[in-house]
C-alpha atoms as a PDB file:
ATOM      1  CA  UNK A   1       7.304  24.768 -12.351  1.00  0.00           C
ATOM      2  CA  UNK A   2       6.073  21.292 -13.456  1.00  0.00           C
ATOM      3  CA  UNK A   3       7.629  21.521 -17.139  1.00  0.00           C
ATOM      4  CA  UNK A   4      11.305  21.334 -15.581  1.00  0.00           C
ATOM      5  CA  UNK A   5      10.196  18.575 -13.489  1.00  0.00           C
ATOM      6  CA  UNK A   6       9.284  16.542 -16.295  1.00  0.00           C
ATOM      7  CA  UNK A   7      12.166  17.785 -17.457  1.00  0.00           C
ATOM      8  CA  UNK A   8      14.253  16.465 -14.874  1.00  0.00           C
ATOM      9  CA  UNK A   9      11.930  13.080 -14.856  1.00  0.00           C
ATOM     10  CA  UNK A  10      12.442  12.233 -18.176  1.00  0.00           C
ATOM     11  CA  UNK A  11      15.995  12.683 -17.884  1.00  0.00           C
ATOM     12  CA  UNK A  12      16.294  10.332 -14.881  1.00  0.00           C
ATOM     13  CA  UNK A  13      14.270   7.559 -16.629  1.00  0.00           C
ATOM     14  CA  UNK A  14      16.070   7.842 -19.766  1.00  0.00           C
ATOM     15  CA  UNK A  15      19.345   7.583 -17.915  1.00  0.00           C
ATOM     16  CA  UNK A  16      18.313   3.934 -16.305  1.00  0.00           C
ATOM     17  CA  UNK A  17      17.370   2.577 -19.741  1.00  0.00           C
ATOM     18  CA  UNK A  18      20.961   3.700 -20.931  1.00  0.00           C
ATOM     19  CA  UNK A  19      22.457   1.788 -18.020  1.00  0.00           C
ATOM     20  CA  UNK A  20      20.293  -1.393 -18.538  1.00  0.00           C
ATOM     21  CA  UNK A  21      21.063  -1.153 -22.324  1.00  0.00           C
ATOM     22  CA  UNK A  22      24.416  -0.488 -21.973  1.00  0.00           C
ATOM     23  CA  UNK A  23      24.811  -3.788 -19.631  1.00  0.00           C
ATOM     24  CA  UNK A  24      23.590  -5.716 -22.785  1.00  0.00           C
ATOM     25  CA  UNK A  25      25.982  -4.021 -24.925  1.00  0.00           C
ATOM     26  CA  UNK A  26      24.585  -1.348 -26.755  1.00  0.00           C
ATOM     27  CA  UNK A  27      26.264   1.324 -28.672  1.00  0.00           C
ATOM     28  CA  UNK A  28      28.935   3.445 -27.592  1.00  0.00           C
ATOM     29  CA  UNK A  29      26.825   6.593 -26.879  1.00  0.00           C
ATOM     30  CA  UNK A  30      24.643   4.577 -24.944  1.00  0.00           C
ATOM     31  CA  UNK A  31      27.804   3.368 -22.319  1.00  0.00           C
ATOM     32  CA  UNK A  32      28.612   6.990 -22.003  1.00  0.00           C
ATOM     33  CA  UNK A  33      25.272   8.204 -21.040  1.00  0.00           C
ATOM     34  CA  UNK A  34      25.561   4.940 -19.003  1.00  0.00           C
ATOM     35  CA  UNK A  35      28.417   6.277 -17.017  1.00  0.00           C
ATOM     36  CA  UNK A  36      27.650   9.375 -16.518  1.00  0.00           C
ATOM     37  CA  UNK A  37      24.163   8.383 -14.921  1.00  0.00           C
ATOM     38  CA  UNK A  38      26.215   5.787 -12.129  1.00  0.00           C
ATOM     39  CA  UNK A  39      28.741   8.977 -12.094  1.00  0.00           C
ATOM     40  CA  UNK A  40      25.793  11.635 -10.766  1.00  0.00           C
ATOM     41  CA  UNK A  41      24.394   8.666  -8.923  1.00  0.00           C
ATOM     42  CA  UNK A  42      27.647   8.021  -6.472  1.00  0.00           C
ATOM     43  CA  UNK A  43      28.120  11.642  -6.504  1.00  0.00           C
ATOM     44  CA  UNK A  44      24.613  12.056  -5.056  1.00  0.00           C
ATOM     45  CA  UNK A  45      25.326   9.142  -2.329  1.00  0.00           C
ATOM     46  CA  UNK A  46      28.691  10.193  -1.626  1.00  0.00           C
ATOM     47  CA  UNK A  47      26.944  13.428  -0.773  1.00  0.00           C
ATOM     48  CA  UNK A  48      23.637  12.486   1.194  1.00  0.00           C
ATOM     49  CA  UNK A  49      26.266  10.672   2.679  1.00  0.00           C
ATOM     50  CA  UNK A  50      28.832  13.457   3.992  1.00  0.00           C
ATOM     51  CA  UNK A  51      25.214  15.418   4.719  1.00  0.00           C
ATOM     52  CA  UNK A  52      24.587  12.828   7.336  1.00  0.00           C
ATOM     53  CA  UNK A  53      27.908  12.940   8.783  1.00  0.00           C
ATOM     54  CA  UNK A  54      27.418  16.650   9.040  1.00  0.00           C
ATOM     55  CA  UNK A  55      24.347  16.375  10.856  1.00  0.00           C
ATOM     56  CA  UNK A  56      22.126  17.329   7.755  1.00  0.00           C
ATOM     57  CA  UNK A  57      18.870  16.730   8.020  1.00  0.00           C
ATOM     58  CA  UNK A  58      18.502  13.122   6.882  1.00  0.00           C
ATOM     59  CA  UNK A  59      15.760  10.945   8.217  1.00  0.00           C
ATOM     60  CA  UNK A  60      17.189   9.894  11.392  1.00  0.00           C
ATOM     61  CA  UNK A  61      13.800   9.902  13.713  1.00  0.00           C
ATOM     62  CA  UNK A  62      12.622   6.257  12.518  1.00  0.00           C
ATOM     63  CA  UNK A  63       8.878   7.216  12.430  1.00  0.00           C
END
């Protein structure tokens, strides 16, 4: 169970230094990861999002 973690953790990290290299121009392959990782990360908003509109269950107690 922890290996795809990592897995998943590595991925994540490796995606934000794509997007702060691509910002100072890197290589094409680097913008492309780049946009992918803001693509997954509005598609994750937009849905936590539409989850709260739903009455998912966000953190809405304040605690």
């Amino acid at each position: 169970m922890i290996y795809p973690l990592l897995g998943v953790l590595a991925l994540a990290i490796g995606g934000c230094v794509c997007v702060v290299w691509a910002e100072r121009g890197g290589p094409r392959w680097v913008r492309v990861v780049a946009a992918l990782t803001r693509g997954a990360g509005e598609l994750l908003s937009t849905a936590q999002k539409s989850g709260r509109r739903r009455g998912g269950s966000g953190d809405t107690d304040g605690d």
